[in-house]
PDB file of N, CA and C in Angstrom:
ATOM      1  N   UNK A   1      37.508 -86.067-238.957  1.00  0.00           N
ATOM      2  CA  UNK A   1      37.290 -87.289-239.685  1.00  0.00           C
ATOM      3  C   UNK A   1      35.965 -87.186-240.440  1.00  0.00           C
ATOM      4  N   UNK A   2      36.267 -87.734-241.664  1.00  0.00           N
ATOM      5  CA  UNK A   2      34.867 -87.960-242.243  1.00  0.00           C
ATOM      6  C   UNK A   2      34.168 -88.877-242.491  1.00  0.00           C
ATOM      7  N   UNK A   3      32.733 -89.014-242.432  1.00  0.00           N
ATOM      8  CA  UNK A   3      31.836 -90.392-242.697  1.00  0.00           C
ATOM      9  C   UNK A   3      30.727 -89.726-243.638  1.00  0.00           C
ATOM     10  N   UNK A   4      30.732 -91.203-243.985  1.00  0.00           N
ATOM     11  CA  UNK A   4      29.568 -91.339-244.755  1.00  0.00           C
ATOM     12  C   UNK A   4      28.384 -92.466-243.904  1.00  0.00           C
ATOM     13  N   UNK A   5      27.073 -91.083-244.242  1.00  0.00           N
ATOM     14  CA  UNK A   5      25.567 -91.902-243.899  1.00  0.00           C
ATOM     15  C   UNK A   5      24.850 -92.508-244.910  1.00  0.00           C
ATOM     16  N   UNK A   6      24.812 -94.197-244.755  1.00  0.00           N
ATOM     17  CA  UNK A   6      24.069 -94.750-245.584  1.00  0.00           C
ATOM     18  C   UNK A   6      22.844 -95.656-245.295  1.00  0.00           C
ATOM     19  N   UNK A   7      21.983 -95.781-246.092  1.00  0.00           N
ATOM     20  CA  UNK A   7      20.588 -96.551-245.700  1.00  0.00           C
ATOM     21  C   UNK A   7      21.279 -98.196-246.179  1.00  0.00           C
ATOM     22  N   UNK A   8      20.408 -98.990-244.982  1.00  0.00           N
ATOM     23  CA  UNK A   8      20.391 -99.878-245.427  1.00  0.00           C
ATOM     24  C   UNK A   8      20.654-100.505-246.295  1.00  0.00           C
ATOM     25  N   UNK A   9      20.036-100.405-247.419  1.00  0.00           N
ATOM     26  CA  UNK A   9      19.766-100.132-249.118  1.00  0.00           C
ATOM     27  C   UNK A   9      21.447 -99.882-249.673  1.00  0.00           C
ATOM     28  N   UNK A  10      21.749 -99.368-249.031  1.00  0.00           N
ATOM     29  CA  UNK A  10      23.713 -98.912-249.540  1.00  0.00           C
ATOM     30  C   UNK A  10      23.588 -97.022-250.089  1.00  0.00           C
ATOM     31  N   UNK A  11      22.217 -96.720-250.025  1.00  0.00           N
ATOM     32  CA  UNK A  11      22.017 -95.770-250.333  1.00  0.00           C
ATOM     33  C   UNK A  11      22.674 -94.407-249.623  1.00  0.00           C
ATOM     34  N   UNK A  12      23.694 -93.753-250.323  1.00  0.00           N
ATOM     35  CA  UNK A  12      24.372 -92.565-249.429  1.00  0.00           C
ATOM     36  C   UNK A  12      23.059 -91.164-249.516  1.00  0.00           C
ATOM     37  N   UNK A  13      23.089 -91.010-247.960  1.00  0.00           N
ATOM     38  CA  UNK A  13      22.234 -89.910-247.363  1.00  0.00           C
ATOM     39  C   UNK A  13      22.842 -88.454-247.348  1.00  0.00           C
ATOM     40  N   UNK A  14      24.069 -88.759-246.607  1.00  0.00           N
ATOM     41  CA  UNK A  14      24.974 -87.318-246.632  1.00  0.00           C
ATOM     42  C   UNK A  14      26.261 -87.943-246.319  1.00  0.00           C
ATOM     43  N   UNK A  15      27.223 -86.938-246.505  1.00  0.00           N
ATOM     44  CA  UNK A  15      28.507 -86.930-246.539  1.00  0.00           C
ATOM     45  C   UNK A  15      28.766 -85.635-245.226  1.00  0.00           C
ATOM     46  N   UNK A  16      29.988 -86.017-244.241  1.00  0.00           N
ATOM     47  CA  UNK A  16      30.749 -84.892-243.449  1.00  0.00           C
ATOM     48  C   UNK A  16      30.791 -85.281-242.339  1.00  0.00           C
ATOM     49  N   UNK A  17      30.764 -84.511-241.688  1.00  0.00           N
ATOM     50  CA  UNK A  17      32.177 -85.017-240.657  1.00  0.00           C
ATOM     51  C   UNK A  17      30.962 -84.763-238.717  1.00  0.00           C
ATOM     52  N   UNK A  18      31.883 -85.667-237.964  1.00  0.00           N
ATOM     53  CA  UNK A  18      31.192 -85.236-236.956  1.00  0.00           C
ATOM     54  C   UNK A  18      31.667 -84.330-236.033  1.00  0.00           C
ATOM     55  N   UNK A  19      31.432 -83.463-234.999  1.00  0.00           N
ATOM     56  CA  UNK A  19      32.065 -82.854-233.870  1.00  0.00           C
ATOM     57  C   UNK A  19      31.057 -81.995-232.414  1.00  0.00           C
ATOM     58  N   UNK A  20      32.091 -81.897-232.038  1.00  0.00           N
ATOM     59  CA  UNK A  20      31.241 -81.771-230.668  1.00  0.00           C
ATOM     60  C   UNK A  20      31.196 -80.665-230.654  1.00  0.00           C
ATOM     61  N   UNK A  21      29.944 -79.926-230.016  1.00  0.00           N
ATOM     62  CA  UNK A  21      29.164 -78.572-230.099  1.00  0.00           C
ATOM     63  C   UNK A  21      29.241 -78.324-228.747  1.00  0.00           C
ATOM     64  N   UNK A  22      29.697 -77.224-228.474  1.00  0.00           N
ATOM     65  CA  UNK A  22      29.695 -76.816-226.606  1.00  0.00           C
ATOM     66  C   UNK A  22      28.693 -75.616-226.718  1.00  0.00           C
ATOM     67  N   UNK A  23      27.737 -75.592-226.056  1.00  0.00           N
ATOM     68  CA  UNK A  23      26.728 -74.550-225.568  1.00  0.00           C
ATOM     69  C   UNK A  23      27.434 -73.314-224.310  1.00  0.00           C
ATOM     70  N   UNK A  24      26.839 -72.607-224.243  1.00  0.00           N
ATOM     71  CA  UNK A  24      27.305 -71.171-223.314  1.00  0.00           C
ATOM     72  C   UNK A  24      27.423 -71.798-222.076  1.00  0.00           C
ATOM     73  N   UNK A  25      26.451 -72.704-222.073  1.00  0.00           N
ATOM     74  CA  UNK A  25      26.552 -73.029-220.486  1.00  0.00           C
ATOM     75  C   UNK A  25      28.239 -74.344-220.152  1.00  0.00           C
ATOM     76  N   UNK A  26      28.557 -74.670-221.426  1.00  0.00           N
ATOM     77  CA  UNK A  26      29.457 -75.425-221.110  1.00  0.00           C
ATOM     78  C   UNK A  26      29.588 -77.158-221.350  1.00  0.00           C
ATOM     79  N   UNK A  27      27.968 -77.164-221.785  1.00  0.00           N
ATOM     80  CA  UNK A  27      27.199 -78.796-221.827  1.00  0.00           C
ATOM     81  C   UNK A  27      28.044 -79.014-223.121  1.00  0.00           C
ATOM     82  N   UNK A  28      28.137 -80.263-223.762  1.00  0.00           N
ATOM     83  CA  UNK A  28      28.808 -80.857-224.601  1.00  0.00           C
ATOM     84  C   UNK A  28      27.551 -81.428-225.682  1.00  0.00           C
ATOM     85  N   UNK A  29      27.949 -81.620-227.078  1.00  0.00           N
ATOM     86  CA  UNK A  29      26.762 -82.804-227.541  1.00  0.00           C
ATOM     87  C   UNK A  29      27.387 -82.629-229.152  1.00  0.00           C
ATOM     88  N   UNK A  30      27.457 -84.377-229.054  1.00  0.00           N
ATOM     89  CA  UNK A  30      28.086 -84.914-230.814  1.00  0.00           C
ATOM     90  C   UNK A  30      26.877 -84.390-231.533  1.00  0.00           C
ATOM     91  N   UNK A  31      27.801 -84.105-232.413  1.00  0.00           N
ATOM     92  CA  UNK A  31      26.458 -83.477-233.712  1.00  0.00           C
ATOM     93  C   UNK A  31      27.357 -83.974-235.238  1.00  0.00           C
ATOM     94  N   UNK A  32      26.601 -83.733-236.378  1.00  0.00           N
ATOM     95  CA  UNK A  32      26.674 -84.368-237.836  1.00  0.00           C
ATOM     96  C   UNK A  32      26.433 -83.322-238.152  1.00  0.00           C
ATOM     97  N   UNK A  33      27.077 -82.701-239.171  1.00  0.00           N
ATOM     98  CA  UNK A  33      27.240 -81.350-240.110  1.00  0.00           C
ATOM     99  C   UNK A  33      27.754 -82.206-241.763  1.00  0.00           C
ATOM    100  N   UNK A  34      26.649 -82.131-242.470  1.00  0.00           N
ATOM    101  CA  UNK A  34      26.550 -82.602-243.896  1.00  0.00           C
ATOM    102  C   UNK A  34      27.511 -81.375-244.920  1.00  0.00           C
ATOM    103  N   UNK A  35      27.762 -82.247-245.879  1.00  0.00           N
ATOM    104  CA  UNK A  35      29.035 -81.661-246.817  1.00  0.00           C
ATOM    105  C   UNK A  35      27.741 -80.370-247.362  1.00  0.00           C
ATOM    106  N   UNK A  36      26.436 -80.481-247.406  1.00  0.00           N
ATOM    107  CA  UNK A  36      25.543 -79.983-248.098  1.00  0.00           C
ATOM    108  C   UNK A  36      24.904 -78.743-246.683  1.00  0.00           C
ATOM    109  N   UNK A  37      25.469 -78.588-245.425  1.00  0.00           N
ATOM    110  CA  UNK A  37      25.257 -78.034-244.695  1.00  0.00           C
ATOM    111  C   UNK A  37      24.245 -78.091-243.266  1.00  0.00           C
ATOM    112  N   UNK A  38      23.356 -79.402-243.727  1.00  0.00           N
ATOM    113  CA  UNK A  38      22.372 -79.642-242.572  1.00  0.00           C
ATOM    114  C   UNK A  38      23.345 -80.358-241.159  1.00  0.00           C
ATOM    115  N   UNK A  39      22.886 -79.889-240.322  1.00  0.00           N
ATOM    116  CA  UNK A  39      23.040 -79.661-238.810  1.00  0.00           C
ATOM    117  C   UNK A  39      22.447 -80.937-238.356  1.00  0.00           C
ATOM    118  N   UNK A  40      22.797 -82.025-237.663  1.00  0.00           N
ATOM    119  CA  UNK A  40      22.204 -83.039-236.709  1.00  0.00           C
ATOM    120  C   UNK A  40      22.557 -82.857-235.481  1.00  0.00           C
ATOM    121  N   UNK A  41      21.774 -82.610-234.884  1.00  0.00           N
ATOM    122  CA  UNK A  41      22.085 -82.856-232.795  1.00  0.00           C
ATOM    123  C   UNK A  41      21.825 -83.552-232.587  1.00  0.00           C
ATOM    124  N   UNK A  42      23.266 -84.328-231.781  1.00  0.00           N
ATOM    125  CA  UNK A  42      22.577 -85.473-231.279  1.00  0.00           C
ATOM    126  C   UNK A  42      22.661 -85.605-229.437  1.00  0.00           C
ATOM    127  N   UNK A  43      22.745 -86.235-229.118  1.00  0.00           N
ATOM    128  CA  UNK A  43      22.856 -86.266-227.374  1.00  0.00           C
ATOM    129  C   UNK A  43      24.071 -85.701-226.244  1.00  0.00           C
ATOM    130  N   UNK A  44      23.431 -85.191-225.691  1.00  0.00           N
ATOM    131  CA  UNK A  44      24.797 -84.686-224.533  1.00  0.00           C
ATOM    132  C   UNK A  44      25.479 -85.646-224.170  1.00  0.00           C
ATOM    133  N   UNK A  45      27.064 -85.451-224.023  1.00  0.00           N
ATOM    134  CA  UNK A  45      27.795 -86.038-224.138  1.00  0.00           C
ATOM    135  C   UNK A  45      28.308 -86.246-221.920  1.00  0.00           C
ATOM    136  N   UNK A  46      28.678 -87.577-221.927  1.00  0.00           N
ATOM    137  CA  UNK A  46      28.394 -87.434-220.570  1.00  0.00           C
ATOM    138  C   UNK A  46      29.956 -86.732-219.770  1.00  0.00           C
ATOM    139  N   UNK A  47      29.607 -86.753-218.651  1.00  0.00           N
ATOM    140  CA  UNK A  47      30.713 -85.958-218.159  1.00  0.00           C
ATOM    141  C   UNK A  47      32.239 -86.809-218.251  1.00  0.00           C
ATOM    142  N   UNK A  48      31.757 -87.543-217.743  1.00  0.00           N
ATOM    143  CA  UNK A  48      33.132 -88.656-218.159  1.00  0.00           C
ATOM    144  C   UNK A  48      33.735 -89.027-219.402  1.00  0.00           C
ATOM    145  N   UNK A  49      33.125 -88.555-220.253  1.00  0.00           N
ATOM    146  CA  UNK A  49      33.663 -88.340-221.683  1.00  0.00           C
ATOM    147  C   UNK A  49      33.113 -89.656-222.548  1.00  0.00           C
ATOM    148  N   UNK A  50      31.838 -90.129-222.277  1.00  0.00           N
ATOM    149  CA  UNK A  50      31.452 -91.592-222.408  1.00  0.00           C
ATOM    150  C   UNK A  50      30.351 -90.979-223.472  1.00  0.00           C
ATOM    151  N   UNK A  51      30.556 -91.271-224.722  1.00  0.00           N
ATOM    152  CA  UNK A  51      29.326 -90.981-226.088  1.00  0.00           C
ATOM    153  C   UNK A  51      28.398 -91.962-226.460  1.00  0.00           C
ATOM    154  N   UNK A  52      28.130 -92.650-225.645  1.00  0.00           N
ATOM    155  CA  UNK A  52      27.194 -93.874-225.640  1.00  0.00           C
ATOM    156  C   UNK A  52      25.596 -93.237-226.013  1.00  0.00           C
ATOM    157  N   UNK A  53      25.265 -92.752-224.782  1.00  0.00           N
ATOM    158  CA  UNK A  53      23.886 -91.966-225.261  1.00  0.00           C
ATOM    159  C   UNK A  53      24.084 -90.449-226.193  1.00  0.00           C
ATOM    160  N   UNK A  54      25.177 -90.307-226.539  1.00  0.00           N
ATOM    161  CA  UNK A  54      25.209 -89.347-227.184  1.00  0.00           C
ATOM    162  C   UNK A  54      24.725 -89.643-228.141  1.00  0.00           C
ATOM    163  N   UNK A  55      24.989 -90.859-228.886  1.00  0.00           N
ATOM    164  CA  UNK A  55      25.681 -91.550-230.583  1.00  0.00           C
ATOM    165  C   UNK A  55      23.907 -92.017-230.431  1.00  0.00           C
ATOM    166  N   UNK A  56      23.213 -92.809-229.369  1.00  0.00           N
ATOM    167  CA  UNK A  56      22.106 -93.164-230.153  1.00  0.00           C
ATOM    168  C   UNK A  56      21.381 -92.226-229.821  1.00  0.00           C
ATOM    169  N   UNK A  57      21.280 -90.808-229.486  1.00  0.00           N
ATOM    170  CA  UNK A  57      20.196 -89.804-230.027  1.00  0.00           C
ATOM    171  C   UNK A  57      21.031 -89.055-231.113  1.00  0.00           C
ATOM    172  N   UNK A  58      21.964 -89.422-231.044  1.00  0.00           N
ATOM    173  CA  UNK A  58      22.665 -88.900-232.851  1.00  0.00           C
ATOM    174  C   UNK A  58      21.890 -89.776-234.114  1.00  0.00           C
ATOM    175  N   UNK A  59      21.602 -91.076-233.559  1.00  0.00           N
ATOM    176  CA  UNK A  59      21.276 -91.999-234.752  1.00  0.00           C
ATOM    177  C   UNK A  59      19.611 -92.143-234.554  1.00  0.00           C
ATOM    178  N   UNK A  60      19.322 -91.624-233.363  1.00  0.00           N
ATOM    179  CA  UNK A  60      17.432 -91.575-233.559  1.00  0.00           C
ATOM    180  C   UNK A  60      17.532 -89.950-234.358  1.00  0.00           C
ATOM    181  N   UNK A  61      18.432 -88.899-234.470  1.00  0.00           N
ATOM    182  CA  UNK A  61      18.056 -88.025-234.848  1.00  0.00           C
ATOM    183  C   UNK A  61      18.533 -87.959-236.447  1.00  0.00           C
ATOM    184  N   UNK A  62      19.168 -89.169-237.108  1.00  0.00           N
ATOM    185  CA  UNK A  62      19.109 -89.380-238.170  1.00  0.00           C
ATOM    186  C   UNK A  62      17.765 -90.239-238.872  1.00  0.00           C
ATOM    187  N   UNK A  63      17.396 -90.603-238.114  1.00  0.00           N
ATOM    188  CA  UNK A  63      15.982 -91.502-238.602  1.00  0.00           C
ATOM    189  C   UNK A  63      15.030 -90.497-238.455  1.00  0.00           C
ATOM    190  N   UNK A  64      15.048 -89.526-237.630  1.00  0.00           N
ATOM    191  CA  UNK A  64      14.282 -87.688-237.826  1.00  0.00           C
ATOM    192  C   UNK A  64      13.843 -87.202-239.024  1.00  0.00           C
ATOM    193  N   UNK A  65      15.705 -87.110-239.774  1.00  0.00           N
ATOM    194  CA  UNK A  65      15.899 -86.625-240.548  1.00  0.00           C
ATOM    195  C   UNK A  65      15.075 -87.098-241.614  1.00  0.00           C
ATOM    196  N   UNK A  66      15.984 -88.323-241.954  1.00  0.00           N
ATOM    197  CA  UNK A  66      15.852 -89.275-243.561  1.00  0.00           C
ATOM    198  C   UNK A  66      14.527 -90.048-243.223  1.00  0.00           C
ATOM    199  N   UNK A  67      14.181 -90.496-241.838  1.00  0.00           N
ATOM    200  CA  UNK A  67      12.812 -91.218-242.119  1.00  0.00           C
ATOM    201  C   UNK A  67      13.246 -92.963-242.708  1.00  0.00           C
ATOM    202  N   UNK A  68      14.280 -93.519-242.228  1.00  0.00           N
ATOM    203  CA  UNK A  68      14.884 -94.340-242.541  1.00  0.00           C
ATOM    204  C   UNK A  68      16.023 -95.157-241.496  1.00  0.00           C
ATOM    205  N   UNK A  69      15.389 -96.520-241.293  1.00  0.00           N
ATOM    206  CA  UNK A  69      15.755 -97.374-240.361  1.00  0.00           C
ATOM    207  C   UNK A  69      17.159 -97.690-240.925  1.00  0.00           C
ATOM    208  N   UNK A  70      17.859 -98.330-239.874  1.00  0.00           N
ATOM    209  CA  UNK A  70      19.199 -99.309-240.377  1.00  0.00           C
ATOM    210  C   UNK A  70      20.191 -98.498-240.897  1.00  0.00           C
ATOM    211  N   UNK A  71      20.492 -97.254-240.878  1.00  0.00           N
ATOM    212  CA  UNK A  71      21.377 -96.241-241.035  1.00  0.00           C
ATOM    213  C   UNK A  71      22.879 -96.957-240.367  1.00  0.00           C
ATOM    214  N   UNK A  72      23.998 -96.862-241.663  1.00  0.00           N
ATOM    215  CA  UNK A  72      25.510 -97.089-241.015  1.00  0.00           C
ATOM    216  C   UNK A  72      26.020 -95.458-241.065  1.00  0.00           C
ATOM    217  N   UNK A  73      27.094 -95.839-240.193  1.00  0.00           N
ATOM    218  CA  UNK A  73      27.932 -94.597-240.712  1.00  0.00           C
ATOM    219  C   UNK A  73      29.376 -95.532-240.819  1.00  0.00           C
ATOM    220  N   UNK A  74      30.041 -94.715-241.769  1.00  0.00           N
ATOM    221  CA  UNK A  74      31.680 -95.591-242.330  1.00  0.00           C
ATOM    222  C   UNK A  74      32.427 -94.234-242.251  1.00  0.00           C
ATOM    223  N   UNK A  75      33.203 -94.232-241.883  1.00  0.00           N
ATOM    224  CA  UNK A  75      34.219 -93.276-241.964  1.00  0.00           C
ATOM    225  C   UNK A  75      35.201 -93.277-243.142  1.00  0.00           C
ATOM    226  N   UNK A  76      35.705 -92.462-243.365  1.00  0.00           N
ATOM    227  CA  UNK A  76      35.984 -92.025-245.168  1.00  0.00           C
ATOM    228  C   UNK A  76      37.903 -91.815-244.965  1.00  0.00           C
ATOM    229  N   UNK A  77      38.494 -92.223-245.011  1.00  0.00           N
ATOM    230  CA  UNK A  77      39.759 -92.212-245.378  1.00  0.00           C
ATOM    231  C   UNK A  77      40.424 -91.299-246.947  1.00  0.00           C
ATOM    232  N   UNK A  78      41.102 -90.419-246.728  1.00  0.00           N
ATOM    233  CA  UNK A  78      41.594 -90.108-247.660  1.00  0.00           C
ATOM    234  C   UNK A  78      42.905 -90.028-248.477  1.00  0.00           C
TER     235      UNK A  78
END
């Protein structure tokens, strides 16, 4: 699926899609991969399959990025 990241403002940040990244050891964690190629990590994903703290160190690690509060994400239908 794809989304779009926008500021507050309505301003689009990046475009692409999200998915989950598995490490060697097996740990899980949602991440943001931009149509333009930048990489977001965001939080380990819990064992029970619950993305709660995943999604808000996904969205503190978009305010990392852009430096910009009030970030949506919309998902993109095609």
């Amino acid at each position: 699926m794809r989304f779009t990241i926008s500021s507050g403002s309505g301003q689009t940040l990046a475009i692409g899609q999200l998915f989950i990244q598995t490490s060697e050891t097996g740990g899980q964690k949602l991440c943001f991969r931009s149509d333009h190629g930048t990489l977001i990590e965001g939080g380990a994903i819990a064992p029970d399959g619950d993305l709660t703290d995943a999604g808000q160190e996904l969205y503190r690690q978009f305010f990392v990025a852009w430096g910009v509060m009030g970030i949506t994400m919309s998902s993109q239908s095609r």
